[in-house]
Protein backbone atom coordinates (compact mmCIF):
# COMPACT_ATOMS: atom_id res chain seq x y z
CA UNK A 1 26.96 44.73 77.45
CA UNK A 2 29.85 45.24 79.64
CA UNK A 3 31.83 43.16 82.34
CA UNK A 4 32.91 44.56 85.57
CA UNK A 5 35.34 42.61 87.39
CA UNK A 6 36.14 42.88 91.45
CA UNK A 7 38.27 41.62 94.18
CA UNK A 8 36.18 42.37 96.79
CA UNK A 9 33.75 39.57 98.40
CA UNK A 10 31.23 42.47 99.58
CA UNK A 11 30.44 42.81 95.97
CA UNK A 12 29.18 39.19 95.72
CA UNK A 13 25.88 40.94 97.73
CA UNK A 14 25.57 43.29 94.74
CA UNK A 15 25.16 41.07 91.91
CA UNK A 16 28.31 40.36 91.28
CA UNK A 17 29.18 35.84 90.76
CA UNK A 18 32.27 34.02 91.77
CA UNK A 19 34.96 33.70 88.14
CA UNK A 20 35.22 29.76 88.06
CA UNK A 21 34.75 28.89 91.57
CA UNK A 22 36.25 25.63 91.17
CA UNK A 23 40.23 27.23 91.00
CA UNK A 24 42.10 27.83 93.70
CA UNK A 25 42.61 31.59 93.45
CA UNK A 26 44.40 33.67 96.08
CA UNK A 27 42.18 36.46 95.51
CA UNK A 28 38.45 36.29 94.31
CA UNK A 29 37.48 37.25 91.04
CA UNK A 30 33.76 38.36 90.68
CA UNK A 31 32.10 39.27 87.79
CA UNK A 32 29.13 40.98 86.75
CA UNK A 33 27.47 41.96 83.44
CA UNK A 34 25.90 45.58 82.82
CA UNK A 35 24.56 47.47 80.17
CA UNK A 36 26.63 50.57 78.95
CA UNK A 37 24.21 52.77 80.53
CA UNK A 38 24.85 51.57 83.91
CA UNK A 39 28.58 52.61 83.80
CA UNK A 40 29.31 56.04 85.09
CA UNK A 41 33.10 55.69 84.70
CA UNK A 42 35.72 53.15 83.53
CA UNK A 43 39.09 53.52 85.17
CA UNK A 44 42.64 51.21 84.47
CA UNK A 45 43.94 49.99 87.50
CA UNK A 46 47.81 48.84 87.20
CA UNK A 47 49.77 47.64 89.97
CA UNK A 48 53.38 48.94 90.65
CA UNK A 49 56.29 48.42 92.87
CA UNK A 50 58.98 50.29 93.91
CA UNK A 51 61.98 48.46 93.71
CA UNK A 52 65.91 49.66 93.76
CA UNK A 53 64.56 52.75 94.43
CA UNK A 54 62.86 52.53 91.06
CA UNK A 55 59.20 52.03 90.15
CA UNK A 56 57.99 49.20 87.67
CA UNK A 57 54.66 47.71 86.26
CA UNK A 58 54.08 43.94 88.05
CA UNK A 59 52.87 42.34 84.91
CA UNK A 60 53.01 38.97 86.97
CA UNK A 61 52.39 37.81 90.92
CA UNK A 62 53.19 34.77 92.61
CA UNK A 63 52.46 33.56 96.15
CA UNK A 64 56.09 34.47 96.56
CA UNK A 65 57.60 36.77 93.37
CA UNK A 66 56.45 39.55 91.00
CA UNK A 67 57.77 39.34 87.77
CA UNK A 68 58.98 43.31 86.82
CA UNK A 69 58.36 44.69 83.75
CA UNK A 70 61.54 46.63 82.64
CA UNK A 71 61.89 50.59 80.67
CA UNK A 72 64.32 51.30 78.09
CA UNK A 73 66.90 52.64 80.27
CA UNK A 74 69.63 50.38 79.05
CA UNK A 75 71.69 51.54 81.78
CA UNK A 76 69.37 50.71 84.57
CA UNK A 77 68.35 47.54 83.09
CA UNK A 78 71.85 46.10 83.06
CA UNK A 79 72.42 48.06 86.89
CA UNK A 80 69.64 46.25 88.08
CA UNK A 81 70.05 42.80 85.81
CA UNK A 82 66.51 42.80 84.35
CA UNK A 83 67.05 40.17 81.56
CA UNK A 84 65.85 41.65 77.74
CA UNK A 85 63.11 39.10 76.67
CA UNK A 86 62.96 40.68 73.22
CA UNK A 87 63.82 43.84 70.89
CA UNK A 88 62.81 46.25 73.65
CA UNK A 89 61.80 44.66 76.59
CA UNK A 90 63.48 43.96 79.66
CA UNK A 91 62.36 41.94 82.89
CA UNK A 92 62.89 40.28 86.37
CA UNK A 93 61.58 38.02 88.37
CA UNK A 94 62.02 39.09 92.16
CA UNK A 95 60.96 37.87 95.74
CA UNK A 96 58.31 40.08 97.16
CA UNK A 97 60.31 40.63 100.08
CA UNK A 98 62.89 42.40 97.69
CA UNK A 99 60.12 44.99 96.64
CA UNK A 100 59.69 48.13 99.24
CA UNK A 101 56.52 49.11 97.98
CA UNK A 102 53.14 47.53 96.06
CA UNK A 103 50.60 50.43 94.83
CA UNK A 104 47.88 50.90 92.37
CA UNK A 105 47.76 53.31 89.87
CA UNK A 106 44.08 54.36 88.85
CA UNK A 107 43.71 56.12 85.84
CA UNK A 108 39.81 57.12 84.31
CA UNK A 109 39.38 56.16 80.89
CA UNK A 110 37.48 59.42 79.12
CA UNK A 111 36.43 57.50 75.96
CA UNK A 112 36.00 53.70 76.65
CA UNK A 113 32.38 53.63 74.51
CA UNK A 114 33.44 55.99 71.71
């Protein structure tokens, strides 16, 4: 079996049931279980933003701050103060009004059931 997992409310009319309905989410988290064969294509969905003029993963969202997930640019790191959280990462927690851009990236996964 497989879980999909949505944000959107429409999908509540197709099956889909409310994640722990007792939190206080921001957005909704629906779930719904399938068989393999009911999957026509898996894709990753990671969210970005462009910020400095630069583009990093959001590994983290608040109501009011994304925390940045930092490259190994050691230059850019230190340019833009990420902080280095261990051997090779970097990151930094910013306001979302210091972002200029929030996108998704959505990438199809070829060989999720091999």
């Amino acid at each position: 079996m497989a879980e999909l997992i949505s944000n959107d409310v429409k999908d509540l009319s197709n099956g889909f049931k409310e994640y722990r309905p007792e939190r206080n989410h921001t957005i909704p988290i629906l779930t719904k279980t399938v068989s393999p064969s009911e999957i026509e294509e898996v894709y990753e969905i990671s969210t970005y933003a462009l910020y400095q003029g630069y583009e990093f993963w959001i590994k983290w969202a608040s109501e009011n701050e994304y925390l940045l997930d930092g490259n190994n640019n050691l230059t850019l790191m230190d340019k833009l103060n990420f902080k280095r959280v261990d051997k090779y990462g970097y990151e930094k927690l910013v306001k979302k009004d210091e972002v200029d851009l929030v996108y998704e990236k959505k990438e199809l996964i070829t060989d999720f059931f091999d």
